[in-house]
PDB file of N, CA and C in Angstrom:
ATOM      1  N   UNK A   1      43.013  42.059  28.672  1.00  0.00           N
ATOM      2  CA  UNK A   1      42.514  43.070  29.575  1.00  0.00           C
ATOM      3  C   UNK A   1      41.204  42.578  30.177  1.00  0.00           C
ATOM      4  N   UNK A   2      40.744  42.671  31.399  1.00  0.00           N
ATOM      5  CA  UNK A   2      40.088  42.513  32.312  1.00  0.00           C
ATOM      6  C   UNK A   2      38.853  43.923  32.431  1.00  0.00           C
ATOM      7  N   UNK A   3      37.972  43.229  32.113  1.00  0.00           N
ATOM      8  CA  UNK A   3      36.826  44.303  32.527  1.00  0.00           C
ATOM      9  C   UNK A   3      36.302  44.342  34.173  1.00  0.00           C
ATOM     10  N   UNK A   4      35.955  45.773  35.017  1.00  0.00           N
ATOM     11  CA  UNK A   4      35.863  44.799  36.326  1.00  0.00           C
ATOM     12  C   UNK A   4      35.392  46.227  37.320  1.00  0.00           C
ATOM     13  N   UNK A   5      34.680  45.466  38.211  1.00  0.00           N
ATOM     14  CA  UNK A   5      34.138  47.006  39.090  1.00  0.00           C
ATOM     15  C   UNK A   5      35.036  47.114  40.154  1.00  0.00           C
ATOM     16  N   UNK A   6      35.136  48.825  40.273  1.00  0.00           N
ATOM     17  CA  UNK A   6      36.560  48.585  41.242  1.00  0.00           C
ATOM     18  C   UNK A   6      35.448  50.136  42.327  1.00  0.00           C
ATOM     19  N   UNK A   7      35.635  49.138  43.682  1.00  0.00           N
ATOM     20  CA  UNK A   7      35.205  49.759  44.652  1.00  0.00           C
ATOM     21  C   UNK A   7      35.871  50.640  45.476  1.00  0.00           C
ATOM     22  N   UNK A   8      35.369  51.958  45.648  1.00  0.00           N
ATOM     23  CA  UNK A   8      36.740  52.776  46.261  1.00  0.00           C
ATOM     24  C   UNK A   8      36.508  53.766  47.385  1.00  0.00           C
ATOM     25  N   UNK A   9      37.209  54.314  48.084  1.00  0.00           N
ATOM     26  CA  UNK A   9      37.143  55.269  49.176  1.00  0.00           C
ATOM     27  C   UNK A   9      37.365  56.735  47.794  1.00  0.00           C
ATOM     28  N   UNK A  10      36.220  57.763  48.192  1.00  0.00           N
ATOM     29  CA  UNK A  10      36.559  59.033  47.944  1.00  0.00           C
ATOM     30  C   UNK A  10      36.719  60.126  49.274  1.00  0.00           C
ATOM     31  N   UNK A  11      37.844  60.946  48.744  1.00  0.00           N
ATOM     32  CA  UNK A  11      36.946  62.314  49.547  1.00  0.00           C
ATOM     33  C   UNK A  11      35.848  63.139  49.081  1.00  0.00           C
ATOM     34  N   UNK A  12      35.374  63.502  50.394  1.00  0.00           N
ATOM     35  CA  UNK A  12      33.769  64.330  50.215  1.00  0.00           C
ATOM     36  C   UNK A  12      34.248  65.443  51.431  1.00  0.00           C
ATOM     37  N   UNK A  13      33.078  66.133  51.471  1.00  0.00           N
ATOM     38  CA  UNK A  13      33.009  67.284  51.978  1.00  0.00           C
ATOM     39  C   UNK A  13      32.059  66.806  53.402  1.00  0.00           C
ATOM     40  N   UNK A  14      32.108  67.252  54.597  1.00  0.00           N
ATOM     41  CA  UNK A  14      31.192  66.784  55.639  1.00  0.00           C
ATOM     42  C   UNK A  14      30.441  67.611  55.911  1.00  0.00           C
ATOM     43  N   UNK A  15      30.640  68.982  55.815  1.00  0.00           N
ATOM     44  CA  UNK A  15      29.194  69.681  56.177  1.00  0.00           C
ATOM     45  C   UNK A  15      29.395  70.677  54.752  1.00  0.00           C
ATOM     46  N   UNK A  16      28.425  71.138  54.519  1.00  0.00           N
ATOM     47  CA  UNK A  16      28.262  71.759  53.687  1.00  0.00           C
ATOM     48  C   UNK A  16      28.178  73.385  54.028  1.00  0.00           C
ATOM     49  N   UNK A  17      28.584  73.621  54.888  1.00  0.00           N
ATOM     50  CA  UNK A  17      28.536  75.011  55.126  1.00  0.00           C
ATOM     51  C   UNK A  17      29.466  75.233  56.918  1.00  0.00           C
ATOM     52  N   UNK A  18      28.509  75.957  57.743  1.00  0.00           N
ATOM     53  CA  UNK A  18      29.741  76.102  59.205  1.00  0.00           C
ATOM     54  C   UNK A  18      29.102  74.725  60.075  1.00  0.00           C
ATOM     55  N   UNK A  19      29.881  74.413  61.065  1.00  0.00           N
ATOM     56  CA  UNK A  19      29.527  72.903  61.561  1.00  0.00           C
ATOM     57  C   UNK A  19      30.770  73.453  63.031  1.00  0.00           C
ATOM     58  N   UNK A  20      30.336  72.607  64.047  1.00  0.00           N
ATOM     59  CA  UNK A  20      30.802  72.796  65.299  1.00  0.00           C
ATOM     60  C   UNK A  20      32.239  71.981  65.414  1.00  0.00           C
ATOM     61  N   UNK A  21      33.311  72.068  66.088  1.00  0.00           N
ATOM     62  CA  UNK A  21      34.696  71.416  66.316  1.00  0.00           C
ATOM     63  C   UNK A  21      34.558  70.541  66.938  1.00  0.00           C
ATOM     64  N   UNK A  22      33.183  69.735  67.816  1.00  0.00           N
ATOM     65  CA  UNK A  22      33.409  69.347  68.609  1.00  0.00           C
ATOM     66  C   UNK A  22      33.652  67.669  67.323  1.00  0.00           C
ATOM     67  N   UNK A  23      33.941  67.551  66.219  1.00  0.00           N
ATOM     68  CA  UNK A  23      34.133  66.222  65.449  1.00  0.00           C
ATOM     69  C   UNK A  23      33.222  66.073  64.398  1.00  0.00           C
ATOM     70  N   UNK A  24      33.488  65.423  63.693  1.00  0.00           N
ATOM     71  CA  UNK A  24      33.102  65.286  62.292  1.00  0.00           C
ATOM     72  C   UNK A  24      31.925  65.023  62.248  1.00  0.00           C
ATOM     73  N   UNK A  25      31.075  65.327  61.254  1.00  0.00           N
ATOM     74  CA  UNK A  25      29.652  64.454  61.566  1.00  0.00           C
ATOM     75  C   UNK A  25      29.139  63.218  60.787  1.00  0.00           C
ATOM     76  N   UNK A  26      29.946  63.677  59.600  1.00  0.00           N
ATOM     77  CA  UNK A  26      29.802  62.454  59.015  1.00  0.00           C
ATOM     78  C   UNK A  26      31.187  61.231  58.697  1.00  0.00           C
ATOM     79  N   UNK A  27      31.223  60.462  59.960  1.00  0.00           N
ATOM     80  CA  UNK A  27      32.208  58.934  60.108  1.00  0.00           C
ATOM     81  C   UNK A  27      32.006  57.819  59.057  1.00  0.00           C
ATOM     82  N   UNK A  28      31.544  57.717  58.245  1.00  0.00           N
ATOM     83  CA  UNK A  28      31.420  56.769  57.203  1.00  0.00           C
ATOM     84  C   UNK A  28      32.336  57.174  56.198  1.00  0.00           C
ATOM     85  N   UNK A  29      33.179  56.440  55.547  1.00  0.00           N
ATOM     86  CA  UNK A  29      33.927  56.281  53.826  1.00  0.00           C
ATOM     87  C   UNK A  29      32.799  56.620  52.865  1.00  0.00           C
ATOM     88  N   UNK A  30      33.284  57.672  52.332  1.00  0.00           N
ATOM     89  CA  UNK A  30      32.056  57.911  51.224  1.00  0.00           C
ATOM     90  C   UNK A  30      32.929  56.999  49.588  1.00  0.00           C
ATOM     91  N   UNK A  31      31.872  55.742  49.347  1.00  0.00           N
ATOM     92  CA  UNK A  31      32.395  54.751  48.556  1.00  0.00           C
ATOM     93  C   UNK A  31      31.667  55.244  46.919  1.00  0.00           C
ATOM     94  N   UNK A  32      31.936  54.672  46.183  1.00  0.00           N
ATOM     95  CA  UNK A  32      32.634  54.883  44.664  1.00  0.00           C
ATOM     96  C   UNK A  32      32.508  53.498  44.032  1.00  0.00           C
ATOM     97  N   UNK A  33      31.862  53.005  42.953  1.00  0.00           N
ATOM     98  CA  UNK A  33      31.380  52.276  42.144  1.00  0.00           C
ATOM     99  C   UNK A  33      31.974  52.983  40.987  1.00  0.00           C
ATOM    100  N   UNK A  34      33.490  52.337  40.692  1.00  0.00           N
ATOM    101  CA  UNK A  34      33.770  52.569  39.288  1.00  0.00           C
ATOM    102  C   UNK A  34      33.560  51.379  38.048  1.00  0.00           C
ATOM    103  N   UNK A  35      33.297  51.225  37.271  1.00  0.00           N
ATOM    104  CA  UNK A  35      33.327  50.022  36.267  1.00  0.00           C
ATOM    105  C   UNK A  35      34.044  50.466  34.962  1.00  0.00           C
ATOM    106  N   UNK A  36      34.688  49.747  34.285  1.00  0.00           N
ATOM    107  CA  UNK A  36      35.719  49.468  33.302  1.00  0.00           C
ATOM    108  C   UNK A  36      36.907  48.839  33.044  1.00  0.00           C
ATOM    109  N   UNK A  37      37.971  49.317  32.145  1.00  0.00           N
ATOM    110  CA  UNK A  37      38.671  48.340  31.403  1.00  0.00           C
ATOM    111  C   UNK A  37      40.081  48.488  32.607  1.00  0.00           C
ATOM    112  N   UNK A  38      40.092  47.659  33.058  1.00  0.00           N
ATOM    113  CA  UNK A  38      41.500  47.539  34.080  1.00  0.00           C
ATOM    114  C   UNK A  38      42.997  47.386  32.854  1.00  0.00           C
ATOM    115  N   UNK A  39      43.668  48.572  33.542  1.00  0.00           N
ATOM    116  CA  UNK A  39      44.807  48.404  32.755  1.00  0.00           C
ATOM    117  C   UNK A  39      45.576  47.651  33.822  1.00  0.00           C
ATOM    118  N   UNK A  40      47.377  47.362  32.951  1.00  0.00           N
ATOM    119  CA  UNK A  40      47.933  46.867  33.974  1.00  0.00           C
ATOM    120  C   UNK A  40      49.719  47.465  33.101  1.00  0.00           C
ATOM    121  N   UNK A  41      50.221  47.152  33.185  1.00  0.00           N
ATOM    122  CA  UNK A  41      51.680  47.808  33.566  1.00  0.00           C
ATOM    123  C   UNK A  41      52.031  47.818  32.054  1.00  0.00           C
ATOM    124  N   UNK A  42      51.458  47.108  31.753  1.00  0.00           N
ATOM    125  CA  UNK A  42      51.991  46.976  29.700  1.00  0.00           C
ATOM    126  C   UNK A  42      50.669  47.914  29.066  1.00  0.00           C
ATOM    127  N   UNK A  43      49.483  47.925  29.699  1.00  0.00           N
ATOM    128  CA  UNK A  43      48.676  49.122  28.880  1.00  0.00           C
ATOM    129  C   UNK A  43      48.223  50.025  29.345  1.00  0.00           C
ATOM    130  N   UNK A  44      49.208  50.889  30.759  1.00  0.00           N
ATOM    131  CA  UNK A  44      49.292  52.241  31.188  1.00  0.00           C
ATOM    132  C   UNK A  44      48.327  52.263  32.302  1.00  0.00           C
ATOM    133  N   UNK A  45      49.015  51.397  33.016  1.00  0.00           N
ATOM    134  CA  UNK A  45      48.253  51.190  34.695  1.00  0.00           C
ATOM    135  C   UNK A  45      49.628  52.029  35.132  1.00  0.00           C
ATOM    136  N   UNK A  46      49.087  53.529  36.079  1.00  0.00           N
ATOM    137  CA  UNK A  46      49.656  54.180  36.930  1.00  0.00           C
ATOM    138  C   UNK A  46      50.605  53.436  38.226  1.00  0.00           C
ATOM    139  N   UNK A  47      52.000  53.291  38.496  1.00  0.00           N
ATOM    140  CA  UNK A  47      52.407  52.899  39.493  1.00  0.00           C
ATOM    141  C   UNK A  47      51.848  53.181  40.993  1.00  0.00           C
ATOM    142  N   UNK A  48      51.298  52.226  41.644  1.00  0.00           N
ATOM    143  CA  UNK A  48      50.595  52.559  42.780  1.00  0.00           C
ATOM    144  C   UNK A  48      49.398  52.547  43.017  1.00  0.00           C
ATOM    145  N   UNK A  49      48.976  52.688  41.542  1.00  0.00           N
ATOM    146  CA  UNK A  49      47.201  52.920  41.721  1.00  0.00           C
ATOM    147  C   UNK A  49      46.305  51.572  40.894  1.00  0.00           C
ATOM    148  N   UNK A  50      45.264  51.572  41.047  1.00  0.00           N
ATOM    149  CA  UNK A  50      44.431  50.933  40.077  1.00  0.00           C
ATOM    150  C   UNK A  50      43.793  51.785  38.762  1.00  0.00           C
ATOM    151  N   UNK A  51      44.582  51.333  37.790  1.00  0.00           N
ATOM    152  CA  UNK A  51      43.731  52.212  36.498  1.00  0.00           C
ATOM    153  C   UNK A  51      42.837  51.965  35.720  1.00  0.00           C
ATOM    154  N   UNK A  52      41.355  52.387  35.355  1.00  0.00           N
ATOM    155  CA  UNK A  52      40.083  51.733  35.287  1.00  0.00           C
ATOM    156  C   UNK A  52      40.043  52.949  33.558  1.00  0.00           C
ATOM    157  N   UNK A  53      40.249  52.357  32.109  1.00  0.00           N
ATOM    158  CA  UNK A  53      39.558  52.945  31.213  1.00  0.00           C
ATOM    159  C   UNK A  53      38.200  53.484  30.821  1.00  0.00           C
ATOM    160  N   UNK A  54      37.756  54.192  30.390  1.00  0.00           N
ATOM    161  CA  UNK A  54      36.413  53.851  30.286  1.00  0.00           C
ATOM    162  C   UNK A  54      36.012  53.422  28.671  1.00  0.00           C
ATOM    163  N   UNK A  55      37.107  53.614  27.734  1.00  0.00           N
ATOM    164  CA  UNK A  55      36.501  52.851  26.958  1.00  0.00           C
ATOM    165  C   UNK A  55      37.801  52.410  25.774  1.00  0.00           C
ATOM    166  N   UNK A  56      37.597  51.238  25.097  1.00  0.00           N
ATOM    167  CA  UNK A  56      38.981  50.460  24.261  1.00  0.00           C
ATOM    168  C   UNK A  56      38.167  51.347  22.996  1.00  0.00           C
ATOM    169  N   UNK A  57      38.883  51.334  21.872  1.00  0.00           N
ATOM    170  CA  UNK A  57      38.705  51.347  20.123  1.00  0.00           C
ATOM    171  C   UNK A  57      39.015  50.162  19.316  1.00  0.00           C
ATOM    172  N   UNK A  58      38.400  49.676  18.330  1.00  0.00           N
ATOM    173  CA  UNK A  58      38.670  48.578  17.773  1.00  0.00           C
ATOM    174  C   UNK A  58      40.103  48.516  17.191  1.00  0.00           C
ATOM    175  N   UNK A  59      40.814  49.833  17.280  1.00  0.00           N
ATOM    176  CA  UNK A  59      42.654  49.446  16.840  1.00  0.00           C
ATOM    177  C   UNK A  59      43.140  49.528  18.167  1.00  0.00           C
ATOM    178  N   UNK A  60      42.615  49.689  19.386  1.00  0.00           N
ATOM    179  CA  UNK A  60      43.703  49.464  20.097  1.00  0.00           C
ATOM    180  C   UNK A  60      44.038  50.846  21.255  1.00  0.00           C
ATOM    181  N   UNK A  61      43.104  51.572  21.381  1.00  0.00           N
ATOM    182  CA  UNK A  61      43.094  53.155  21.515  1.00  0.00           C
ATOM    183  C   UNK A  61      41.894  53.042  23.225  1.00  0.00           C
ATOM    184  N   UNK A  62      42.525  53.472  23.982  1.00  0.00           N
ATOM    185  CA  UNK A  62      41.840  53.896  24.865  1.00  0.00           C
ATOM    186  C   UNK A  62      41.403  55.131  25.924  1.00  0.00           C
ATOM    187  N   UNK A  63      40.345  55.811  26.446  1.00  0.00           N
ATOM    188  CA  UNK A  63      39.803  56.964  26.490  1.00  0.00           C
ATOM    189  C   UNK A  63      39.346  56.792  27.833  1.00  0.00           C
ATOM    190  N   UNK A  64      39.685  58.212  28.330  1.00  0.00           N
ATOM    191  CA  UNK A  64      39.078  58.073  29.750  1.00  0.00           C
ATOM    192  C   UNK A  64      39.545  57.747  30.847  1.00  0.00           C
ATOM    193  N   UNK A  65      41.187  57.692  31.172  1.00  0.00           N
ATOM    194  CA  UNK A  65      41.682  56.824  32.352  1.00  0.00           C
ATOM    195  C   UNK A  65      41.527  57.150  33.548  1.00  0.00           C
ATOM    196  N   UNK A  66      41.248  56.199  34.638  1.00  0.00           N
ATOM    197  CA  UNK A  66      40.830  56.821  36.142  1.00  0.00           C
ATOM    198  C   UNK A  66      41.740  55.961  36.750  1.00  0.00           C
ATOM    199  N   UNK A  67      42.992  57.142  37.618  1.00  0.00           N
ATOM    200  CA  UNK A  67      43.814  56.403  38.175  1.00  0.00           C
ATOM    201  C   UNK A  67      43.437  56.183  39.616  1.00  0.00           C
ATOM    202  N   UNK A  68      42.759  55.526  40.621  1.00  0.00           N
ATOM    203  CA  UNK A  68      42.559  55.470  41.871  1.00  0.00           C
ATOM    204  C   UNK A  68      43.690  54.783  42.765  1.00  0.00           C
ATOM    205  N   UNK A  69      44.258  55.593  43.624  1.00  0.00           N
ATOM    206  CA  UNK A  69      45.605  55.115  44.242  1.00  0.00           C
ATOM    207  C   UNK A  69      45.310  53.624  45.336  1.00  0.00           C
ATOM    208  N   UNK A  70      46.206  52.901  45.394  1.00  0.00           N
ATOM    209  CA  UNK A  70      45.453  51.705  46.095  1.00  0.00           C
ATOM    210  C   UNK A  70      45.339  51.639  47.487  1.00  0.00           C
ATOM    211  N   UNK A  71      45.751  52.693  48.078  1.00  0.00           N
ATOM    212  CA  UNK A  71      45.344  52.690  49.340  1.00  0.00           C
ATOM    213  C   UNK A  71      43.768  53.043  49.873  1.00  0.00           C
ATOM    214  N   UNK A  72      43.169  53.416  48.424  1.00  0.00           N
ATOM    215  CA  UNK A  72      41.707  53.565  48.694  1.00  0.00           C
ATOM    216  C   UNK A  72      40.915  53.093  48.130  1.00  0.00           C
ATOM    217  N   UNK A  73      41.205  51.870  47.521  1.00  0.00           N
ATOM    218  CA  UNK A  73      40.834  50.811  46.803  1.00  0.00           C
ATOM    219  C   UNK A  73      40.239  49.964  48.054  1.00  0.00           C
ATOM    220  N   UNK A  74      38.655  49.794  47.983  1.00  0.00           N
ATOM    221  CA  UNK A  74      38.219  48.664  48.755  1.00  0.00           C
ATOM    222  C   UNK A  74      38.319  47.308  48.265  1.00  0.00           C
ATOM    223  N   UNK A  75      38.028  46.974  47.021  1.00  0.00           N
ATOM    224  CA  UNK A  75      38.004  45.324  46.333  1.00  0.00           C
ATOM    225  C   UNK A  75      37.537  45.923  45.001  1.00  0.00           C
ATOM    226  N   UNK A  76      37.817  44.583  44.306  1.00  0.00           N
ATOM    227  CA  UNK A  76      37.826  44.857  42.332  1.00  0.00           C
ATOM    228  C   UNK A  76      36.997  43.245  41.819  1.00  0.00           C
ATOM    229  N   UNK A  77      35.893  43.807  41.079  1.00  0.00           N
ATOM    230  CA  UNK A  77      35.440  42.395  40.682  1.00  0.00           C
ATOM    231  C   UNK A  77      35.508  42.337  39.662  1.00  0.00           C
ATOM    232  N   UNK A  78      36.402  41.290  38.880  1.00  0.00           N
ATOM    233  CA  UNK A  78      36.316  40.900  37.331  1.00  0.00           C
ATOM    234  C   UNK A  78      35.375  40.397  36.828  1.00  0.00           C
ATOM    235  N   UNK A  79      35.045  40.842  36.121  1.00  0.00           N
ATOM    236  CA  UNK A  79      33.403  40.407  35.262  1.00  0.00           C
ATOM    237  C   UNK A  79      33.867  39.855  33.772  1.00  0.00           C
ATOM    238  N   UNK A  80      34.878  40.528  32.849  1.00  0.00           N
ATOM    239  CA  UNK A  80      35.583  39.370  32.020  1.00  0.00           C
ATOM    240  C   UNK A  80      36.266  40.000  31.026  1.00  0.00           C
ATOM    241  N   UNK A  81      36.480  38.865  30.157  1.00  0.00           N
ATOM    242  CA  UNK A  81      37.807  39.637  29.579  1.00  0.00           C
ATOM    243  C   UNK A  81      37.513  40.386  28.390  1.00  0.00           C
ATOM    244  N   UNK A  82      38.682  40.925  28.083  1.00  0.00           N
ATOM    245  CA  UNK A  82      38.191  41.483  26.586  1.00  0.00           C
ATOM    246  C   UNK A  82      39.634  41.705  25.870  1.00  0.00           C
ATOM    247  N   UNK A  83      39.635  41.992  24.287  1.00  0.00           N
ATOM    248  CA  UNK A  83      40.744  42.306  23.645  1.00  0.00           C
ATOM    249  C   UNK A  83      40.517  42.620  22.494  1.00  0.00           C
ATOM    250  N   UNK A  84      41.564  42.835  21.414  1.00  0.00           N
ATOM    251  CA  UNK A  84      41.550  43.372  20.235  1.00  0.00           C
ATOM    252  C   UNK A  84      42.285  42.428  19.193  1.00  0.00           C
ATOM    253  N   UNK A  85      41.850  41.889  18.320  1.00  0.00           N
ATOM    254  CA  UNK A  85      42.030  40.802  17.579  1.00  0.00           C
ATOM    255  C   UNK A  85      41.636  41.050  15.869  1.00  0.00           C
ATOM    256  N   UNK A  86      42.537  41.234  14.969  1.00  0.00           N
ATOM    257  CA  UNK A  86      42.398  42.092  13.538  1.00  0.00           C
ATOM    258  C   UNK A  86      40.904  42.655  13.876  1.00  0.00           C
ATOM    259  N   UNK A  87      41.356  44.102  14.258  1.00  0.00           N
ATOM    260  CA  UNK A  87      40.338  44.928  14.228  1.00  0.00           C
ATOM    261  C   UNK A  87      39.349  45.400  14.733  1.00  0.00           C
ATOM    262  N   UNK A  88      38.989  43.718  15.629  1.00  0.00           N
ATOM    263  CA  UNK A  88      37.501  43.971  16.077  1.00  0.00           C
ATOM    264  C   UNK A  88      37.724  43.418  17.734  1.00  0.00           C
ATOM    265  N   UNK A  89      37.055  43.778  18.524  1.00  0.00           N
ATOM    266  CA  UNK A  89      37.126  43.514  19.648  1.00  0.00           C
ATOM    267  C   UNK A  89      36.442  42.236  20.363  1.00  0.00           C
ATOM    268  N   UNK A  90      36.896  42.225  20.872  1.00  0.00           N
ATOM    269  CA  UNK A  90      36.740  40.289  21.304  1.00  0.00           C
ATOM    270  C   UNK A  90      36.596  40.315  22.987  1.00  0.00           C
ATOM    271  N   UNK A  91      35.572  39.330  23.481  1.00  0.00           N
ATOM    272  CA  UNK A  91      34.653  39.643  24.677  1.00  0.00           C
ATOM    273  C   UNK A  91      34.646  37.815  24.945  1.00  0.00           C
ATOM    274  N   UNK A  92      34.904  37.309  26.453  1.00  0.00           N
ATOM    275  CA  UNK A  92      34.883  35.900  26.678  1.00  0.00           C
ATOM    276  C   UNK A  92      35.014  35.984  28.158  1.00  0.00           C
ATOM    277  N   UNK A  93      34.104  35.243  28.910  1.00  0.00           N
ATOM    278  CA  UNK A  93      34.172  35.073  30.030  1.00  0.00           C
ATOM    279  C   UNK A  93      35.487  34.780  31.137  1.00  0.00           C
ATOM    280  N   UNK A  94      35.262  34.845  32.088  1.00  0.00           N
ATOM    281  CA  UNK A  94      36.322  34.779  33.114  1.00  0.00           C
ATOM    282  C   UNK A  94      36.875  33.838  34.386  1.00  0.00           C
ATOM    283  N   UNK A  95      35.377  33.226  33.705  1.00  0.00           N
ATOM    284  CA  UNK A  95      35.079  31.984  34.572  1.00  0.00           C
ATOM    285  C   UNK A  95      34.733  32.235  36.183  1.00  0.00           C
ATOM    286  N   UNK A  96      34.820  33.557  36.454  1.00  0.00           N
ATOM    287  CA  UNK A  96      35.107  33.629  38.196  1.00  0.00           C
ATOM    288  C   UNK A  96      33.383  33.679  38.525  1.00  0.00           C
ATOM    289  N   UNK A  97      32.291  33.232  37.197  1.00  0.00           N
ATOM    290  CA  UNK A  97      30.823  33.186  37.751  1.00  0.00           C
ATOM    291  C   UNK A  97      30.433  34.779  38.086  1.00  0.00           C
ATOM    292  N   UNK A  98      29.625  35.084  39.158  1.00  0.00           N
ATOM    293  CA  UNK A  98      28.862  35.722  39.715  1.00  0.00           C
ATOM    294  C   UNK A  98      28.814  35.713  41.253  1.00  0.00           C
ATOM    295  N   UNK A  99      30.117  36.045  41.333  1.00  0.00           N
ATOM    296  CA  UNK A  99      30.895  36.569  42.635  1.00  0.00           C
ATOM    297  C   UNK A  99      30.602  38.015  43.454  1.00  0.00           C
ATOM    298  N   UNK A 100      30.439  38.878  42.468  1.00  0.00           N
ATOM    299  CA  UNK A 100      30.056  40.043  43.193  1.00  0.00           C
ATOM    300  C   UNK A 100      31.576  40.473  43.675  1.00  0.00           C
ATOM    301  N   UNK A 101      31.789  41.566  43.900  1.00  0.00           N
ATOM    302  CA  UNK A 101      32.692  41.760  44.458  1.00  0.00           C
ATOM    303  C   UNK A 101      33.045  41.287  46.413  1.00  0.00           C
ATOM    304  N   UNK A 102      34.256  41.188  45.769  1.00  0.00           N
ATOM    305  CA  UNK A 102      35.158  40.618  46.949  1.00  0.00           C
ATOM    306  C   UNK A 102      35.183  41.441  48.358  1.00  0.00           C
ATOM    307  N   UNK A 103      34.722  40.419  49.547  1.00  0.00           N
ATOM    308  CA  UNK A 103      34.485  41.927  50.717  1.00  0.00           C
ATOM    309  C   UNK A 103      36.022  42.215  51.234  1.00  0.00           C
ATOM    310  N   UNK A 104      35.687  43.236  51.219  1.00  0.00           N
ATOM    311  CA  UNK A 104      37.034  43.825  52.031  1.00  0.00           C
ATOM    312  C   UNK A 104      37.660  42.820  53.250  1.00  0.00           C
ATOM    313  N   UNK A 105      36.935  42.437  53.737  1.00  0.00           N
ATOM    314  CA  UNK A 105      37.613  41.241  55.103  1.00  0.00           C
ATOM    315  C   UNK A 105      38.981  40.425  54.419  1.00  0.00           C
ATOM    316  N   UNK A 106      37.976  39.271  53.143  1.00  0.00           N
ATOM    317  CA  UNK A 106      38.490  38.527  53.053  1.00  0.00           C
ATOM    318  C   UNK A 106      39.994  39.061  51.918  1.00  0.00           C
ATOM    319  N   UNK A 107      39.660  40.649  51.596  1.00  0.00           N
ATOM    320  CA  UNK A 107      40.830  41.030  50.729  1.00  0.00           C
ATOM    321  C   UNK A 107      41.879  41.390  51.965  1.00  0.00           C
ATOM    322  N   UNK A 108      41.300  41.575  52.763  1.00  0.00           N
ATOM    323  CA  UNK A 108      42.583  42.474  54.111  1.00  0.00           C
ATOM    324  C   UNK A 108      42.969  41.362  54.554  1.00  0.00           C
ATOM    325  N   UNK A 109      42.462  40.127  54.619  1.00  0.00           N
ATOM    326  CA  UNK A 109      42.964  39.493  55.160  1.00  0.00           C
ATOM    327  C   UNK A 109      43.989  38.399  54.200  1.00  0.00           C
ATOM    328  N   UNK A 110      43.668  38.408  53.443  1.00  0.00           N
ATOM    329  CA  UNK A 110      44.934  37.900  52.230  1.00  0.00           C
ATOM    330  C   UNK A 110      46.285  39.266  51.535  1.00  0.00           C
ATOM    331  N   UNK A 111      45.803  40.279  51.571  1.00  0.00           N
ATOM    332  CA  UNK A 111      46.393  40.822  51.612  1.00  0.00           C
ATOM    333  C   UNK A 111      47.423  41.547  53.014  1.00  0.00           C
ATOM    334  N   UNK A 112      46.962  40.732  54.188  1.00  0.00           N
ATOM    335  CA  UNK A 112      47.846  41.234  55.277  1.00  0.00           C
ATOM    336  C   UNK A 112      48.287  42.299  56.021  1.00  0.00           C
ATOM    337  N   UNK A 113      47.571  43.328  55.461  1.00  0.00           N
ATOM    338  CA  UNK A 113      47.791  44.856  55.570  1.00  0.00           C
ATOM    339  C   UNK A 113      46.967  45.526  56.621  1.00  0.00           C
ATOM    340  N   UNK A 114      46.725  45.272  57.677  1.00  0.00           N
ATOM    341  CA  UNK A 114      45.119  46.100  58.119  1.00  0.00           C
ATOM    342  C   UNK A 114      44.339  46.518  57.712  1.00  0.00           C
ATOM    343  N   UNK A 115      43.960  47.597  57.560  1.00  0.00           N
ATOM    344  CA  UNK A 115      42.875  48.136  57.172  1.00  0.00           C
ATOM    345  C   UNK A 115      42.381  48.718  55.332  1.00  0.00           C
ATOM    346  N   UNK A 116      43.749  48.779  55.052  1.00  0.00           N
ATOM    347  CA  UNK A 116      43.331  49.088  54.006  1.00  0.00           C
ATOM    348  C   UNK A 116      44.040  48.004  52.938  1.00  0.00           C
ATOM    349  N   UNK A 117      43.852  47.587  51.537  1.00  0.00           N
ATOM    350  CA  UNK A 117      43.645  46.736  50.748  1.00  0.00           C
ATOM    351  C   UNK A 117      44.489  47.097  49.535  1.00  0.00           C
ATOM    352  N   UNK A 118      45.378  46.004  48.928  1.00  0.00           N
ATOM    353  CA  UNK A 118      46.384  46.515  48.008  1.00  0.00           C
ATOM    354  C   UNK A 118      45.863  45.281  46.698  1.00  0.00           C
ATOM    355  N   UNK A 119      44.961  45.788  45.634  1.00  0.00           N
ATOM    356  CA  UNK A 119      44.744  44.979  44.772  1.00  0.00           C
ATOM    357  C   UNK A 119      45.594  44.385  43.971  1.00  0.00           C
ATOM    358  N   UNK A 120      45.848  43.547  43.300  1.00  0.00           N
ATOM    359  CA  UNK A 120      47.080  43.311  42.487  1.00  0.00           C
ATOM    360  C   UNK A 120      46.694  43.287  40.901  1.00  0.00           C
ATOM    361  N   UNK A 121      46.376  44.448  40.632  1.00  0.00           N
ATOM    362  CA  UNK A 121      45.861  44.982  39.276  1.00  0.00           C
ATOM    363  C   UNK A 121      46.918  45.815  39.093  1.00  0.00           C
TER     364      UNK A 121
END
């Protein structure tokens, strides 16, 4: 399992009370800094979405799941690995350095999709 910050589109609210028709006022993606344990299809990653734990147990037990669907997934940065090994939990790099997360360009553009970004988590 992959520890890793996963950047995301939320909905928000644009005005907070009455506001005019003539268009929205606030045009920006209101973005989302999630960090944790990336599941994936063998430890209860949601079909469709990216699923982010927030925390493992030393047998194997995890708490907290945040399923974010991937169409509002901006980019995911792996920071490293982790697992469960008699008992105790086990932590080792990922080698991918100090990358920072991945900009959306270069994910849309490997991923082929326009505008929005399909992680493969």
């Amino acid at each position: 399992m992959k520890v890793a910050i996963v950047r995301w589109h939320d909905a928000h609210a644009d005005v907070s009370g009455w506001g005019s028709l003539s268009g929205p006022h606030d045009r920006d993606p209101y973005q989302i800094l999630t960090v944790g344990i990336l599941l994936d299809k063998k430890t209860g990653r949601k079909p469709g979405h990216v699923s982010v734990a927030q925390s493992l147990s030393q047998d194997g037990f995890i708490d907290s799941v945040l399923h974010v669907p991937r169409a509002m997934v901006v980019d995911v940065a792996e920071l490293f690995e982790i697992g469960v090994k008699d008992g105790k939990i086990t932590t080792h790099e990922t080698g991918r350095g100090d990358r920072g997360l991945l900009s959306s360009t270069s994910r849309r553009q490997r991923a082929g999709r326009g505008n929005r970004t399909s992680p493969g988590h």
